[in-house]
Protein backbone atom coordinates (compact mmCIF):
# COMPACT_ATOMS: atom_id res chain seq x y z
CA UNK A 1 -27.74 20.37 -46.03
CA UNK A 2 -28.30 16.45 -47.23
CA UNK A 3 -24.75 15.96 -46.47
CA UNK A 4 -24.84 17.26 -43.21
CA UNK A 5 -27.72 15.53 -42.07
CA UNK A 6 -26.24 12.20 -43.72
CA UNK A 7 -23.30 12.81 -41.12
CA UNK A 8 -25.60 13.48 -38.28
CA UNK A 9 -27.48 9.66 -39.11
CA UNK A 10 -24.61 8.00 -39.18
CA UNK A 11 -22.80 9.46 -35.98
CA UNK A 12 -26.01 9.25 -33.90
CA UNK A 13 -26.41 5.28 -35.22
CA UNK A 14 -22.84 4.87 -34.17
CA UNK A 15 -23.13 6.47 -30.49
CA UNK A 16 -26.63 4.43 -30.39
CA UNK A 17 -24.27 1.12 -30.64
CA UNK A 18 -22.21 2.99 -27.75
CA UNK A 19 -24.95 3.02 -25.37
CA UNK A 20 -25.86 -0.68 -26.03
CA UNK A 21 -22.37 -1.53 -25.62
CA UNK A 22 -22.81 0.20 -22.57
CA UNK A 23 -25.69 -0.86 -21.03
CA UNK A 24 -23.94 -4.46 -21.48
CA UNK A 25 -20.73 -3.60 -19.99
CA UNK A 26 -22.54 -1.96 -17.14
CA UNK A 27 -24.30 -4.94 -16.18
CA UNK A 28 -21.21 -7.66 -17.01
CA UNK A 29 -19.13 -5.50 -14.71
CA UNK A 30 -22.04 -5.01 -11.82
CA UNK A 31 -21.43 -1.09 -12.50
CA UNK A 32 -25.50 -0.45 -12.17
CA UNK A 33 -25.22 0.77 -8.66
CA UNK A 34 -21.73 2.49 -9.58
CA UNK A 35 -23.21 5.97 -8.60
CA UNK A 36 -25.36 4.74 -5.59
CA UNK A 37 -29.15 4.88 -5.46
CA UNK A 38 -29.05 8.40 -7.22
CA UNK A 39 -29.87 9.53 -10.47
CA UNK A 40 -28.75 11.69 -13.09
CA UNK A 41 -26.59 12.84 -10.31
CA UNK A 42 -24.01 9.91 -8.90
CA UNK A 43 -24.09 9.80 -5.33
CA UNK A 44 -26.26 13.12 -5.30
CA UNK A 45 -23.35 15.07 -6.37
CA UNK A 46 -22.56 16.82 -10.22
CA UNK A 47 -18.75 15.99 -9.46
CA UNK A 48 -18.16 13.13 -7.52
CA UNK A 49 -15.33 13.00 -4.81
CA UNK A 50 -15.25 8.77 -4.25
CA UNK A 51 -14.02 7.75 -7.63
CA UNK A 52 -13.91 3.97 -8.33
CA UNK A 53 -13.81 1.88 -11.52
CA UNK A 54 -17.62 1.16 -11.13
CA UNK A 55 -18.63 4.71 -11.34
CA UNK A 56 -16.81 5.77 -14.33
CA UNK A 57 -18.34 3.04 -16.28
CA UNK A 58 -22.24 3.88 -14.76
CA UNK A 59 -21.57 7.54 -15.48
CA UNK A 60 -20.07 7.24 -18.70
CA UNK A 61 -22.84 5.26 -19.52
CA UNK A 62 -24.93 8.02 -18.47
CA UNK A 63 -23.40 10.62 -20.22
CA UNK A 64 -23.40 8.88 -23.54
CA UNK A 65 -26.84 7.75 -23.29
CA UNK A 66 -27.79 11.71 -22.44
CA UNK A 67 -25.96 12.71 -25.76
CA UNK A 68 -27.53 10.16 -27.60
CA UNK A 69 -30.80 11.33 -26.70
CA UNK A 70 -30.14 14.93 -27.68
CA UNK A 71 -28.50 13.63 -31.16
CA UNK A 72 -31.36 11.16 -31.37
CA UNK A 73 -34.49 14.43 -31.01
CA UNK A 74 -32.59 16.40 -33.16
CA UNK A 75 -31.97 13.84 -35.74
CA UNK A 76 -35.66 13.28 -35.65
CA UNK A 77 -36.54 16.33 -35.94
CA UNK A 78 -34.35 17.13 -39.07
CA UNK A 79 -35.73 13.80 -40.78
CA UNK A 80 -39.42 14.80 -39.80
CA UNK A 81 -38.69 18.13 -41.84
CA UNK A 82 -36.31 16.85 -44.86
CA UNK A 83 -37.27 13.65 -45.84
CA UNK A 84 -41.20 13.48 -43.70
CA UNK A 85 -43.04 12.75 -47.22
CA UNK A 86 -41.19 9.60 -47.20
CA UNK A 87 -43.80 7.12 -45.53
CA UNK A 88 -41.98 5.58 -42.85
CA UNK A 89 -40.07 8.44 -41.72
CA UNK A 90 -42.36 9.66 -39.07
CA UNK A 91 -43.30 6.53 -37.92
CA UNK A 92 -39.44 6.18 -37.01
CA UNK A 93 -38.99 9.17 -35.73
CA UNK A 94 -41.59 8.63 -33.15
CA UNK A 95 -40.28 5.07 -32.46
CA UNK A 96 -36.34 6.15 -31.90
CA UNK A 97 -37.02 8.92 -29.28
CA UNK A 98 -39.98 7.02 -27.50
CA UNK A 99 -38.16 3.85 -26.60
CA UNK A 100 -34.80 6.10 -25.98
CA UNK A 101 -37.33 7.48 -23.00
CA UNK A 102 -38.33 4.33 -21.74
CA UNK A 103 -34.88 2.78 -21.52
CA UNK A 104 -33.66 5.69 -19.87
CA UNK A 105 -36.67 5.66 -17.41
CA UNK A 106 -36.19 1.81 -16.65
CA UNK A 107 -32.21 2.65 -16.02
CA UNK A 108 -33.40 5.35 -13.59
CA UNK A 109 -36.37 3.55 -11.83
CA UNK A 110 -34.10 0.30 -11.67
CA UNK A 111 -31.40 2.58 -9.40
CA UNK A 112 -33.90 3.78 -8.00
CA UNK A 113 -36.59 1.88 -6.92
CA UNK A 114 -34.56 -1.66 -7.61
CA UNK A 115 -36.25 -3.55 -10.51
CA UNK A 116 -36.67 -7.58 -10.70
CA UNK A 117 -34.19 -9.63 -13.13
CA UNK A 118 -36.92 -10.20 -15.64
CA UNK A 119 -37.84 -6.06 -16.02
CA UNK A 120 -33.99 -5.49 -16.46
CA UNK A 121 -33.88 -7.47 -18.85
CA UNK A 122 -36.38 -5.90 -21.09
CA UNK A 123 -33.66 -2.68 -20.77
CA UNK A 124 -31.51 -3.97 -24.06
CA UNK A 125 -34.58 -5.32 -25.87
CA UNK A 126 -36.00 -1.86 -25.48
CA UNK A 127 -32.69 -0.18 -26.42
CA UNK A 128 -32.28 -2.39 -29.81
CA UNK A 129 -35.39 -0.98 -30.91
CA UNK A 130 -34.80 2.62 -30.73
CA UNK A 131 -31.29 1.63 -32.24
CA UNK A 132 -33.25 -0.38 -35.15
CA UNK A 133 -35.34 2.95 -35.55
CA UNK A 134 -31.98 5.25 -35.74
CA UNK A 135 -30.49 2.57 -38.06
CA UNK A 136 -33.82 2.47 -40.57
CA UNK A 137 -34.20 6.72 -40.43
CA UNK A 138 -30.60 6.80 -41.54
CA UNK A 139 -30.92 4.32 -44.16
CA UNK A 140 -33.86 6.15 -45.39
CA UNK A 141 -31.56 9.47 -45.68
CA UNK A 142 -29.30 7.22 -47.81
CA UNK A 143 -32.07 6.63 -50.30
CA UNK A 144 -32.95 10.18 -50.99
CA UNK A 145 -30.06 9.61 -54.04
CA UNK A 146 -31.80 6.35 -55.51
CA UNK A 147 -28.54 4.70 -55.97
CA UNK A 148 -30.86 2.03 -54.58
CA UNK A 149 -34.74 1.38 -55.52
CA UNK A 150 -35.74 0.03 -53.47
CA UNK A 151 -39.42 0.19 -54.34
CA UNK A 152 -38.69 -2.78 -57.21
CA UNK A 153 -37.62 -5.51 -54.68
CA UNK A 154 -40.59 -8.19 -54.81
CA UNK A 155 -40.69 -10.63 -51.87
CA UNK A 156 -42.85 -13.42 -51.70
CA UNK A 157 -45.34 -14.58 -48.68
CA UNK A 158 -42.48 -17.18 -48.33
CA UNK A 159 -39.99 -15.12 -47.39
CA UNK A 160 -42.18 -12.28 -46.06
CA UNK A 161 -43.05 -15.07 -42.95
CA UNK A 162 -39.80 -15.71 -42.59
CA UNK A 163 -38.25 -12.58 -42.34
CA UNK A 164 -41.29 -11.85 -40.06
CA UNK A 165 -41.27 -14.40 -38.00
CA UNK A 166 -37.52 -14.67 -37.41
CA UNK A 167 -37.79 -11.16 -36.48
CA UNK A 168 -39.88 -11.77 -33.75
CA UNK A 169 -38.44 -14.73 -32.21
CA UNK A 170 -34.88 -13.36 -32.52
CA UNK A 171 -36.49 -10.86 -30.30
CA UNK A 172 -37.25 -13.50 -27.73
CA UNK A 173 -33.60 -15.06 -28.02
CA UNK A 174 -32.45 -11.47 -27.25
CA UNK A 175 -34.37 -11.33 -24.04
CA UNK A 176 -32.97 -14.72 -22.74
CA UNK A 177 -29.79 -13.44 -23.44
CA UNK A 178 -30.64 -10.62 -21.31
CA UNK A 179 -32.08 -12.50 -18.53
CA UNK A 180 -28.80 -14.70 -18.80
CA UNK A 181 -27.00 -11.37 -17.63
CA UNK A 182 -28.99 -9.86 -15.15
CA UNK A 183 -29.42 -13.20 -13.55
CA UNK A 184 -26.12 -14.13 -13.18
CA UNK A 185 -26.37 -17.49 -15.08
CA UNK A 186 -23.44 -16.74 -17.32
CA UNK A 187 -21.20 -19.39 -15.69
CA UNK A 188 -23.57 -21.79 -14.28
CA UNK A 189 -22.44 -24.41 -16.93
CA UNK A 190 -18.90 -25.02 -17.21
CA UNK A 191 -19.74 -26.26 -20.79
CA UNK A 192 -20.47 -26.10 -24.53
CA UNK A 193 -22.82 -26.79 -25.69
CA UNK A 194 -24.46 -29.00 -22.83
CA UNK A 195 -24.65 -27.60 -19.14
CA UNK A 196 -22.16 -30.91 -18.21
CA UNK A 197 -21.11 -32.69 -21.57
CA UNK A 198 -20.26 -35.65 -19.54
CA UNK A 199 -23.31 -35.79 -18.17
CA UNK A 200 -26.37 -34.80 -19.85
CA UNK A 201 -29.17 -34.11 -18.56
CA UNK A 202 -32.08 -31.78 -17.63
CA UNK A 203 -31.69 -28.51 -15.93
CA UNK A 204 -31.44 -28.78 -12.38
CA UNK A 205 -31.82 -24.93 -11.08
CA UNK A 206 -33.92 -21.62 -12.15
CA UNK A 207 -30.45 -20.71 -13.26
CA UNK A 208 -28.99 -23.54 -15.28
CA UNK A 209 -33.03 -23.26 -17.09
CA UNK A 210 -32.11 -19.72 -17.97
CA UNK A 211 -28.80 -20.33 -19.36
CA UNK A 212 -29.60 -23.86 -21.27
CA UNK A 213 -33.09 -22.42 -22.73
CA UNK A 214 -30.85 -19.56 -24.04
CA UNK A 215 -28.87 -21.46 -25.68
CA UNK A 216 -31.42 -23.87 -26.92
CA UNK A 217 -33.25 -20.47 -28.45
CA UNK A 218 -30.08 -19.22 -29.39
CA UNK A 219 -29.16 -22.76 -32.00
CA UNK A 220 -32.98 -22.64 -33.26
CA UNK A 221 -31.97 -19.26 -34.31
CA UNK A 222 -29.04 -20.17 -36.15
CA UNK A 223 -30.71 -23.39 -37.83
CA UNK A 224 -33.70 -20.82 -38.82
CA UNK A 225 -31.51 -18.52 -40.64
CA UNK A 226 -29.37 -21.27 -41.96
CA UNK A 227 -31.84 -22.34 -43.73
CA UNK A 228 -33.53 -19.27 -44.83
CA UNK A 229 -30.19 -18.44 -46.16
CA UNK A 230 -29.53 -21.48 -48.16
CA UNK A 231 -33.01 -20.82 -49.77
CA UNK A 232 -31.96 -17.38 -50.29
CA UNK A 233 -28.69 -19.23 -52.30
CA UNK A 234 -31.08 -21.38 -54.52
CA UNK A 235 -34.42 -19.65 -55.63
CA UNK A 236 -33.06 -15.44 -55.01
CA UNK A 237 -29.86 -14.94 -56.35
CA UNK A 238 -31.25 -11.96 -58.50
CA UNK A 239 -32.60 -10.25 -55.61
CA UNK A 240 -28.90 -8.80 -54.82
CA UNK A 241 -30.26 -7.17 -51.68
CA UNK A 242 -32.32 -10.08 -50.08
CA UNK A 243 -28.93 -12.44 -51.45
CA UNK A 244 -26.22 -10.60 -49.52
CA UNK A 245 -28.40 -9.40 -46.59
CA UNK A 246 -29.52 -13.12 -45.25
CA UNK A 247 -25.73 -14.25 -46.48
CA UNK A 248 -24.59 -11.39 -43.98
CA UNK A 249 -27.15 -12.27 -41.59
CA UNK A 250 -25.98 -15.98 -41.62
CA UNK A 251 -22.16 -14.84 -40.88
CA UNK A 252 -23.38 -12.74 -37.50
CA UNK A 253 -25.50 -15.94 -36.14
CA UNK A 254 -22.73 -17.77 -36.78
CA UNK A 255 -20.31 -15.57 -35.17
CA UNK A 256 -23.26 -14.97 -32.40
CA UNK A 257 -23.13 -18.30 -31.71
CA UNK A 258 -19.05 -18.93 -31.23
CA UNK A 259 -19.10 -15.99 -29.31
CA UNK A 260 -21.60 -17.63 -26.64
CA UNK A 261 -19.58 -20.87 -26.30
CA UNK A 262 -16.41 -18.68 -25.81
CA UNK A 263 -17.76 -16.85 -23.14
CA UNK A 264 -17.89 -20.08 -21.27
CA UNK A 265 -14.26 -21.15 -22.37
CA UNK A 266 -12.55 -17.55 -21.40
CA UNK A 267 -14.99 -17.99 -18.46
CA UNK A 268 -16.74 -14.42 -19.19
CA UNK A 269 -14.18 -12.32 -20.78
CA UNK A 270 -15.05 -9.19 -21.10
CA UNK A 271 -14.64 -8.54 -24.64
CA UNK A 272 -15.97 -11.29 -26.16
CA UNK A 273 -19.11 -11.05 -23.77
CA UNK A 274 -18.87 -7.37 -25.71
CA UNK A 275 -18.77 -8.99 -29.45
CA UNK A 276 -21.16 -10.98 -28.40
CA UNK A 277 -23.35 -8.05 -27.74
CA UNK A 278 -22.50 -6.46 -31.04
CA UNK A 279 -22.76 -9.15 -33.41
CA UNK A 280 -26.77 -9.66 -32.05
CA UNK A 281 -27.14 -5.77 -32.43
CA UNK A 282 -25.98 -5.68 -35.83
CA UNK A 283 -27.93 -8.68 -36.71
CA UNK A 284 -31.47 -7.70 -35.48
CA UNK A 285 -30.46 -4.07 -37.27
CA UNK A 286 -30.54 -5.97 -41.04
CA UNK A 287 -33.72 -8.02 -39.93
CA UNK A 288 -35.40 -5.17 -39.23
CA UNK A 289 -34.41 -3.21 -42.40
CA UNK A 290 -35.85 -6.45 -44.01
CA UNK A 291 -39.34 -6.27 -42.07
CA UNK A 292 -39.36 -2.46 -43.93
CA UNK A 293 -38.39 -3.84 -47.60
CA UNK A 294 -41.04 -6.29 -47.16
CA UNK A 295 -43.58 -3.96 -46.15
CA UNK A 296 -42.80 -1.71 -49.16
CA UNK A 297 -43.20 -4.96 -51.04
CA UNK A 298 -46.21 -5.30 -50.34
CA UNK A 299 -47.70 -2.08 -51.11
CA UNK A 300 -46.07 -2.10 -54.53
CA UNK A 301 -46.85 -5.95 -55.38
């Protein structure tokens, strides 16, 4: 039974990654309207006739994001029932199907009704938390054999704000990448890392603001956890977990971060506009198992 529902976490944190994957290819491609102003149906019909590249990507988008739901509930569900003396587990539970529902419901209202730039933008901020909460239950399933205790890990007030606060404002960066998307700043600056390297200066447009105070965010970021890391390095080399998590951590910012400045050198290639994506998912997934080490730290210290 604990090896089925081990399965069942891991597939449904998988297809999770899917559907952020595919909420950002369905915005880099300008698939949102792909099945007209209707929803679930595309263009009011359960088979579409008028097949074009734009559709399959919106409905397959769709379809995932429906199966993800279901595996999502049931996962819940399961977890609730095997593992729900485990203090967090409910808590996640709750968190993974309610902001599955509200990123679905801002998909649908925003094809719709039409949403503004900065709402849609909230859509992948919204769906990295319910994938952080699918990520967390599953690691929690993991636990059940104690190959890990993690109930001995001490972290100090230190490194508790950091991880904190890092959490948060990686959060933000998110959400300026989003708005970067939905606004159509991607390409506004031909360069990296300055909007003009041969000639610097302030933002000039709504746009090039977008685009520059992403990337502005996006460096803080990576000079943040930098040095977190190298801290990490010198004073917690016996805390294996906290050691190889912020070492991990650093790699994704760092591969974050060449990913942005080769989006503007392949000007927008899909797949690296994809990594890009992923690397920031799988980042924000170890900072939030962090957050829950450090609250168990707490209540143990």
């Amino acid at each position: 039974m604990r090896r089925t529902l081990k399965w069942l976490a891991v597939a449904t944190t998988i297809v999770m990654i899917f559907i952020l994957l595919g909420g950002a290819l369905v915005t880099k491609t300008g698939s949102g309207m792909g099945c007209g102003k209707s929803w679930p149906l595309c263009h009011g019909q359960f088979l579409p006739t008028d097949i074009t590249p734009e559709l399959i990507i919106e409905l397959a988008h769709r379809l995932v994001s429906g199966l993800g739901g279901l595996m999502v509930l049931v996962l819940s569900i399961w977890a609730w029932r095997a593992i729900g003396h485990i203090r967090e587990t409910k808590f996640l539970s709750f968190l993974s199907i309610f902001f599955l529902l509200l990123q679905g419901l801002i998909g649908a209202a925003a094809v719709v009704w039409g949403q503004s730039d900065f709402v849609l933008a909230l859509h992948f901020g919204i769906s990295l938390i319910s994938f952080a909460s699918v990520f967390l239950l599953t690691l929690l399933i993991f636990e059940i054999d104690k190959k890990f205790d993690a109930e001995s890990l001490f972290i100090d007030k230190r490194m508790g704000f950091h991880i904190i606060a890092i959490s948060i404002y990686s959060y933000l960066v998110i959400y300026t990448g989003a708005l970067v998307r939905h606004t159509n700043s991607s390409l506004i600056c031909r360069d990296w890392p300055l909007c003009l390297n041969d000639s610097p200066s302030l933002p000039g447009n709504l746009y090039e603001w977008v685009q520059m105070g992403h990337r502005t965010a996006a460096g803080i970021l990576f000079l943040w956890i930098a040095y977190v890391t190298f801290l990490v390095i010198r004073h917690y080399k016996k805390e294996k977990v906290l050691y190889w998590g912020w070492i991990i951590s650093f790699i994704l910012v760092s591969m974050q971060v060449i990913a942005g400045a080769f989006i503007i050198f392949s000007r927008l290639n899909l797949y690296i506009a994809l990594m890009h994506a992923l690397f920031i998912t799988c980042l924000f997934g170890i900072l939030s198992y962090f957050i829950l080490l450090y609250s168990r730290s707490r209540r143990y210290h």
